[in-house]
Structures are given as C-alpha cells and as structure tokens.
C-alpha atoms as a PDB file:
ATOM      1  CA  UNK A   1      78.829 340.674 158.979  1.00  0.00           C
ATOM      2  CA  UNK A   2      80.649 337.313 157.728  1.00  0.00           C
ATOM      3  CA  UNK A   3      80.518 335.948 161.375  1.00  0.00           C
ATOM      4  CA  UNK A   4      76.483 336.910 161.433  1.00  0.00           C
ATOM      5  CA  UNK A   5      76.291 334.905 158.020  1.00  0.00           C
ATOM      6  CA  UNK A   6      78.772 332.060 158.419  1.00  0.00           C
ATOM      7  CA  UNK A   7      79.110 332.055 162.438  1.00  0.00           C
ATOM      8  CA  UNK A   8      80.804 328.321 162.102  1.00  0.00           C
ATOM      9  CA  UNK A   9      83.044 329.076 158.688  1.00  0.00           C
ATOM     10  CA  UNK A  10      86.616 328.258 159.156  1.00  0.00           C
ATOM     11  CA  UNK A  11      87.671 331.236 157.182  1.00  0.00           C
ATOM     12  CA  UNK A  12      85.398 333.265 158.621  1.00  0.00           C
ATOM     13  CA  UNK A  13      87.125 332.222 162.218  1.00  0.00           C
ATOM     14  CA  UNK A  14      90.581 332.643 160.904  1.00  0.00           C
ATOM     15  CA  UNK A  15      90.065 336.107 159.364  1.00  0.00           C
ATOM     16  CA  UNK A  16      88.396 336.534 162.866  1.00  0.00           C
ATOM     17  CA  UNK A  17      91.473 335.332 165.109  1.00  0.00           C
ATOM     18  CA  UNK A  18      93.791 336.998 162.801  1.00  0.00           C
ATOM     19  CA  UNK A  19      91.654 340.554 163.012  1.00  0.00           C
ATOM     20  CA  UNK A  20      91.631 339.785 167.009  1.00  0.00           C
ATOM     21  CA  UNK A  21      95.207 339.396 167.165  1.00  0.00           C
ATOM     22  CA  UNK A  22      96.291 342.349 165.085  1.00  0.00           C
ATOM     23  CA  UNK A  23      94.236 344.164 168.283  1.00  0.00           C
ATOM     24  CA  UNK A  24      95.998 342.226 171.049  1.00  0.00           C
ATOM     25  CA  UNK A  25      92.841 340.498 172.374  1.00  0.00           C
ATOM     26  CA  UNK A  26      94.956 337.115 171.912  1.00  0.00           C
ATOM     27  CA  UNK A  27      92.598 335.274 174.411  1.00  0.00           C
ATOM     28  CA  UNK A  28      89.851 335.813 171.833  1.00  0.00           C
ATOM     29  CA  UNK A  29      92.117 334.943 168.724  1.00  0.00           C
ATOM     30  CA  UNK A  30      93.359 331.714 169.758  1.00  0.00           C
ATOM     31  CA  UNK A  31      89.538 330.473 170.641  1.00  0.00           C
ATOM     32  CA  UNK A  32      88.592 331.619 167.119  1.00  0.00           C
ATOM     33  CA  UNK A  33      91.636 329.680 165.679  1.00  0.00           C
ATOM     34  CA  UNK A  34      91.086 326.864 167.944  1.00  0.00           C
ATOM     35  CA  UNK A  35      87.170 326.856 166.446  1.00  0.00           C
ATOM     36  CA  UNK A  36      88.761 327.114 162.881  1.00  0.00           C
ATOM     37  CA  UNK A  37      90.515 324.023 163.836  1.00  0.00           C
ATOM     38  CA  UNK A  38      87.820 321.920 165.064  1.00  0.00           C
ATOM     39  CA  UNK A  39      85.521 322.731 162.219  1.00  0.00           C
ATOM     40  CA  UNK A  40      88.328 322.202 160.064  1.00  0.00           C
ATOM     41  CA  UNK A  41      91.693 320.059 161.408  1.00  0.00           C
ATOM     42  CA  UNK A  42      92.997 320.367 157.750  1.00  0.00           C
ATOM     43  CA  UNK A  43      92.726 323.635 157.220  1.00  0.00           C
ATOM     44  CA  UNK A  44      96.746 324.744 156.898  1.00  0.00           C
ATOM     45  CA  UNK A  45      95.548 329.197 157.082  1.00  0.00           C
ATOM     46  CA  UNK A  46      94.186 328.407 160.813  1.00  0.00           C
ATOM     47  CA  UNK A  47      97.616 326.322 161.980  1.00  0.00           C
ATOM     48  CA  UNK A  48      99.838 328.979 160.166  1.00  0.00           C
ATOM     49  CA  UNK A  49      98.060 332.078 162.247  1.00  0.00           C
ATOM     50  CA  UNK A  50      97.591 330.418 165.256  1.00  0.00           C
ATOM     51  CA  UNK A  51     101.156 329.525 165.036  1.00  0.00           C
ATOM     52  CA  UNK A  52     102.288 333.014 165.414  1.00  0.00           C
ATOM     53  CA  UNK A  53     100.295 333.749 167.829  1.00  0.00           C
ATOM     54  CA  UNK A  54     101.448 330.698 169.946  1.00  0.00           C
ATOM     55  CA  UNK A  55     105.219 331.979 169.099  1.00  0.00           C
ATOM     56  CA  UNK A  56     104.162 335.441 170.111  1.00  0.00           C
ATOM     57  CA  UNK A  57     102.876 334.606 173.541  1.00  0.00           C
ATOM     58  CA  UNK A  58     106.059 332.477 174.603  1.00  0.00           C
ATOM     59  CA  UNK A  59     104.467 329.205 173.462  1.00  0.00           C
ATOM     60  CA  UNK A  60     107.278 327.685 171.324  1.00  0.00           C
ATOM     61  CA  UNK A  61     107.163 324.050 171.373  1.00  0.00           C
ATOM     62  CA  UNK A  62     102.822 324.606 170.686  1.00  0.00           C
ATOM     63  CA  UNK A  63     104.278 327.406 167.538  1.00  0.00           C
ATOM     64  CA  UNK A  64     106.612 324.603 166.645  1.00  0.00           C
ATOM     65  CA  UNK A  65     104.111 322.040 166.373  1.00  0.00           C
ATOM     66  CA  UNK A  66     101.506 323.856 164.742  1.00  0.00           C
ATOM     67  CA  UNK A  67     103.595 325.687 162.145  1.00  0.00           C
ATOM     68  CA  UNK A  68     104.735 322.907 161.194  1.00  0.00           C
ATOM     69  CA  UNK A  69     101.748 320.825 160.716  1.00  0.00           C
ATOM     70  CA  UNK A  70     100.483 324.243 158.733  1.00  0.00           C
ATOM     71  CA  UNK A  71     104.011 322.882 156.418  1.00  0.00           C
ATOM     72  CA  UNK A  72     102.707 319.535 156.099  1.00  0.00           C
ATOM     73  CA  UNK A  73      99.328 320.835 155.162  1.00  0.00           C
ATOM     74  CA  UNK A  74     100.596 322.790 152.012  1.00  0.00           C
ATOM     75  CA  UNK A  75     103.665 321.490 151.578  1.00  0.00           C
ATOM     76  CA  UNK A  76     104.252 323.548 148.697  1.00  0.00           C
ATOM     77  CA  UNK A  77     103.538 327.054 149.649  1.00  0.00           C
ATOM     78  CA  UNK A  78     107.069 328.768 150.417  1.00  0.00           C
ATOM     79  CA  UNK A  79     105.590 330.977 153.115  1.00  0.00           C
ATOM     80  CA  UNK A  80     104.615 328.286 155.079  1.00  0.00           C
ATOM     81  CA  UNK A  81     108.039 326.691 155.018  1.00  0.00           C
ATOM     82  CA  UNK A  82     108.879 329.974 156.338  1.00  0.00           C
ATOM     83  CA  UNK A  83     106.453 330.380 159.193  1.00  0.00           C
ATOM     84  CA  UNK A  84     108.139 326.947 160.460  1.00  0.00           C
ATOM     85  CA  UNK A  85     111.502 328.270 159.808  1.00  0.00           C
ATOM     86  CA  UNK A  86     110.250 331.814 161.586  1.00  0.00           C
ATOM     87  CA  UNK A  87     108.548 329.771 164.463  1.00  0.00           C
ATOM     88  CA  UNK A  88     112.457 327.904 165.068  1.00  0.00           C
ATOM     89  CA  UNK A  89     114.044 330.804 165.035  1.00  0.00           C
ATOM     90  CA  UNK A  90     112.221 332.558 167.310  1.00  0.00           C
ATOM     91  CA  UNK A  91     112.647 329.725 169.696  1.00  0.00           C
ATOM     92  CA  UNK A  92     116.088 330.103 170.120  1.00  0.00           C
ATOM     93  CA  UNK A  93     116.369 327.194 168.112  1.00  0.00           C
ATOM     94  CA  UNK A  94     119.194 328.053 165.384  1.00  0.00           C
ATOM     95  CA  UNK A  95     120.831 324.737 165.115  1.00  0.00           C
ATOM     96  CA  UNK A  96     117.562 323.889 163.042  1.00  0.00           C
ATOM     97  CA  UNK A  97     116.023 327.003 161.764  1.00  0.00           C
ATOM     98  CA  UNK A  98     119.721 327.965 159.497  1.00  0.00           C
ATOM     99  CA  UNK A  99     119.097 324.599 157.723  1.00  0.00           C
ATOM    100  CA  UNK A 100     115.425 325.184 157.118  1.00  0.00           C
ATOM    101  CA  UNK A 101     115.624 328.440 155.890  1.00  0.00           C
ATOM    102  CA  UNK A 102     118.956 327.630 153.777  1.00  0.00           C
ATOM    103  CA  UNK A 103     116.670 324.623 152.131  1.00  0.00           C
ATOM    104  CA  UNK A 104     114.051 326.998 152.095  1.00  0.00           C
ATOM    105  CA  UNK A 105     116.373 329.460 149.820  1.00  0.00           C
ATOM    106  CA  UNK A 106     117.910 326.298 147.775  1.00  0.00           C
ATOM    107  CA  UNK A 107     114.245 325.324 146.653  1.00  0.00           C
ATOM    108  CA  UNK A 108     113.557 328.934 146.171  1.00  0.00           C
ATOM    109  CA  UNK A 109     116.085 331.282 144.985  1.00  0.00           C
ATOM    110  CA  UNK A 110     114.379 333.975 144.616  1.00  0.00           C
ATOM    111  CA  UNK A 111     112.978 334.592 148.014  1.00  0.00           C
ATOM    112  CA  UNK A 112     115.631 337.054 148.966  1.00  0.00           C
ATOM    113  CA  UNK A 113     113.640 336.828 152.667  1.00  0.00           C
ATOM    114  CA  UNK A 114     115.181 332.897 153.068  1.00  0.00           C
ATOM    115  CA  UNK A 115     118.691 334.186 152.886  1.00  0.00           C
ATOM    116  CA  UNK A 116     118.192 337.394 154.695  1.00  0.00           C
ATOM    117  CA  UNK A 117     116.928 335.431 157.779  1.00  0.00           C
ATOM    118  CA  UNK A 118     119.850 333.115 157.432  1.00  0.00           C
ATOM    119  CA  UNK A 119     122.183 336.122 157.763  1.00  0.00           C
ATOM    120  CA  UNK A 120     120.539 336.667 160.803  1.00  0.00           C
ATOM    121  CA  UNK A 121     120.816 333.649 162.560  1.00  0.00           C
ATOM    122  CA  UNK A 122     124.352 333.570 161.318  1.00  0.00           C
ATOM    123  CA  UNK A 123     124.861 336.979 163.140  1.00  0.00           C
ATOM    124  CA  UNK A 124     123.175 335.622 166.531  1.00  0.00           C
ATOM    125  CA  UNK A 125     125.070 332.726 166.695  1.00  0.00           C
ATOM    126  CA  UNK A 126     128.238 334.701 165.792  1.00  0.00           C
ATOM    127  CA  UNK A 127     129.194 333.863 162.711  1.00  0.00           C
ATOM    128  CA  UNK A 128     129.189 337.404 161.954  1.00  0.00           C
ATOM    129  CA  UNK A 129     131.590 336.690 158.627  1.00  0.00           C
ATOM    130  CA  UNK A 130     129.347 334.438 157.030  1.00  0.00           C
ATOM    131  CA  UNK A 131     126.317 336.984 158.111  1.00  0.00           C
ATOM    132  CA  UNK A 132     128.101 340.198 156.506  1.00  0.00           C
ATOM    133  CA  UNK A 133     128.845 338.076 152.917  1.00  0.00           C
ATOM    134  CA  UNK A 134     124.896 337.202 152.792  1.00  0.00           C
ATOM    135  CA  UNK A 135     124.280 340.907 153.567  1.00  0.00           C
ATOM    136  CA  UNK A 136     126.445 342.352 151.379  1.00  0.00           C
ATOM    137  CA  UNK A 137     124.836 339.755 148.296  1.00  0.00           C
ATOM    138  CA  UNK A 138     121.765 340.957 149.330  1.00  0.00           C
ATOM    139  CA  UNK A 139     122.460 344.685 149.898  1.00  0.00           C
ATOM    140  CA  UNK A 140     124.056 344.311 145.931  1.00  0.00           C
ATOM    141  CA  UNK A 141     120.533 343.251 144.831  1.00  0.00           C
ATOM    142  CA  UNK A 142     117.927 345.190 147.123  1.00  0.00           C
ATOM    143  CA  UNK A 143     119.814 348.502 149.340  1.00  0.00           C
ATOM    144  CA  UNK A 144     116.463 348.811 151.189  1.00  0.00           C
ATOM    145  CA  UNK A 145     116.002 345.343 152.048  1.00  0.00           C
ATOM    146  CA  UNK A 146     119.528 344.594 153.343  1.00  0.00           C
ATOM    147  CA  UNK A 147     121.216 347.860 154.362  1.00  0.00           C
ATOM    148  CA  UNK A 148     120.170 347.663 157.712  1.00  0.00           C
ATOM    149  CA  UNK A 149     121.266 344.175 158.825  1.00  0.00           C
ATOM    150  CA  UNK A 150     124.607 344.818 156.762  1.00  0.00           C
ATOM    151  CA  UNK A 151     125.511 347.913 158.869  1.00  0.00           C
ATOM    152  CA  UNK A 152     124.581 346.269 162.166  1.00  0.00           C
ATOM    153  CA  UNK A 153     126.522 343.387 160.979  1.00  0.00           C
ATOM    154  CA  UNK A 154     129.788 345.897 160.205  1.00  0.00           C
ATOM    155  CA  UNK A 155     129.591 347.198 163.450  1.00  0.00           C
ATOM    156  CA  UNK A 156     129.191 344.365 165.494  1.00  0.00           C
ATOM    157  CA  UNK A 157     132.266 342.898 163.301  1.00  0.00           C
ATOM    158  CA  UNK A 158     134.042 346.348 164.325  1.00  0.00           C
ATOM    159  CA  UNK A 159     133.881 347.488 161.068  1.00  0.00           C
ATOM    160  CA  UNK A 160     133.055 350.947 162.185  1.00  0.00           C
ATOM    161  CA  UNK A 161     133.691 352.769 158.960  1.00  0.00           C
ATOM    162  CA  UNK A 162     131.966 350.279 156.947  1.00  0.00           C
ATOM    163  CA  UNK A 163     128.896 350.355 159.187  1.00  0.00           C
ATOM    164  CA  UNK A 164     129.118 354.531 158.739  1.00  0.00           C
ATOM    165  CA  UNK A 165     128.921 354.291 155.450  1.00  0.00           C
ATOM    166  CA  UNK A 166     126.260 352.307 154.870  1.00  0.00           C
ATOM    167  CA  UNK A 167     124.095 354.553 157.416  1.00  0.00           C
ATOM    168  CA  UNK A 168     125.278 357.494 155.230  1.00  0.00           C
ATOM    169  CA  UNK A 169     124.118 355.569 151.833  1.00  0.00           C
ATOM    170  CA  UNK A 170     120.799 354.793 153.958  1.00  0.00           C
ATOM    171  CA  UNK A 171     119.845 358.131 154.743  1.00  0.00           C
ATOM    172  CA  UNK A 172     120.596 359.593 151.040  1.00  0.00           C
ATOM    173  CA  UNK A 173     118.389 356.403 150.042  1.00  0.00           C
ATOM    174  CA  UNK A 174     115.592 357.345 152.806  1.00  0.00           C
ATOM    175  CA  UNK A 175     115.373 360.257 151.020  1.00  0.00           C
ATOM    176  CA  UNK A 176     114.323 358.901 147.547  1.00  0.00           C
ATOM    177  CA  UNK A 177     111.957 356.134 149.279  1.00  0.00           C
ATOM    178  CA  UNK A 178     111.044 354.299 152.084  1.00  0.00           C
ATOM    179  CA  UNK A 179     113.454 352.690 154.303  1.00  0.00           C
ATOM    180  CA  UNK A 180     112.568 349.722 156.375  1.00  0.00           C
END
C-alpha cells in the first residue's frame, strides 16, 4: 500500500529493500536501496541496510564504504557505529574492527553488545585470555547473553571442565527462559 501511495519515498524504499531482503530476493533489495539513495544520498537508514546486505553477499569493501558513510550520516546513533564495526568484522578485518568496537564500548558503557563483539574478535584472532575475561564480565552481568561465547571460549582455551559447567548452568537456565 505505502509503495502505491509514495512509489518514490525513501522510507518507503528502505522498508521495501529491507522487507525484500528479509525474503532473500537481494537483487530486488539492493535496487530499492539504491532508489532510496538516489532520491535521498543523505539518508543514513538506506546506507545502514544496504550495508548489510552488501556484507551479506561477499561485498566488503562496498559494506565498508557504505556503513560507514551511514556513521558519518548520524554520527551519534550507537548502532550505526556498530553496523561499521559489524561490517569490519565481518571482513576479516580485526586489526580495525577491535578498536572500533572497544571505542564504541568506551563512549558507551552500557552497550554490553560493544564488548561482547570485542570478545569475539579477541577469540578469532586468538587471544582467547583476553576473550574469556570479557566473557566472564559479561556472563557476571547477563548469563543469557554471554554464556555461550564464555563456554566456547573455555573449551577452545582447554578448559574442558569450565566449558561443562557453564553448558550445565545453561541448560538449568534454558529452562527458566530463553536461551540465545
């Protein structure tokens, strides 16, 4: 109905691209974020979304680009600072993505997500140490949130009993709510 009554509306064409993608008709989405674009260059909800998509479909240095131009265009908003961070990390790129999302977390303490992504680019890169003490912080705070990466973490640091024990606190947990 929107795209009957506002055919060249950028939000119209984002919701659009993003409703597209969510079906995995990404041909479709990226024209409809590429229109939201053109209608609109500044429009930092078009860049973000397209962004993903771009990282999604092996396009990293395009993600790269455009999530962080989405930054730029609301330099403010802490999830677009993550998207960027997101978009590095998901290129591989973890010399730069650790420092974004650890200034991400410094400007923003209480977006447990920051440090929880830093724990796992600390883990990929093998610093599993460094990854294990952000987990266990976290795990402290929010069980659900961090219980999984901290187990993985124990066991890949050959911590087996560790690791067993936190599957064994998941479960009883899994039981009282939902478990990521």
């Amino acid at each position: 109905k929107a795209l009957q009554l506002k055919p060249d509306d950028p939000d119209t064409l984002n919701n659009l691209g993003f409703a597209l993608d969510d079906k995995g008709q990404f041909d479709k989405a990226i024209a409809a974020y590429r229109k939201a674009i053109e209608l609109k260059p500044d429009y930092a909800p078009a860049h973000y979304w397209y962004s993903n998509l771009l990282v999604i479909t092996g396009r990293s240095e395009q993600a790269i680009a455009e999530s962080d131009l989405a930054r730029n265009l609301d330099p403010f908003s802490p999830p677009s600072t993550m998207n960027f961070c997101l978009t590095l990390a998901f290129a591989r790129l973890y010399d730069r993505a650790a420092p974004c999302f650890d200034k991400l977390y410094k400007e923003n303490p209480d977006y447990k997500i920051a440090q929880y992504m830093i724990g796992l680019i600390y883990q990929q890169i093998g610093r599993s140490e460094d990854a294990i003490e952000i987990f266990e912080r976290l795990y402290e705070a929010d069980r659900a949130l961090a219980g999984a990466a901290l187990g993985y973490a124990y066991g890949k640091a050959g911590r087996q009993g560790d690791a067993l024990n936190i599957l064994a606190e998941m479960k009883a947990l899994s039981k009282q709510k939902y478990i990521p």
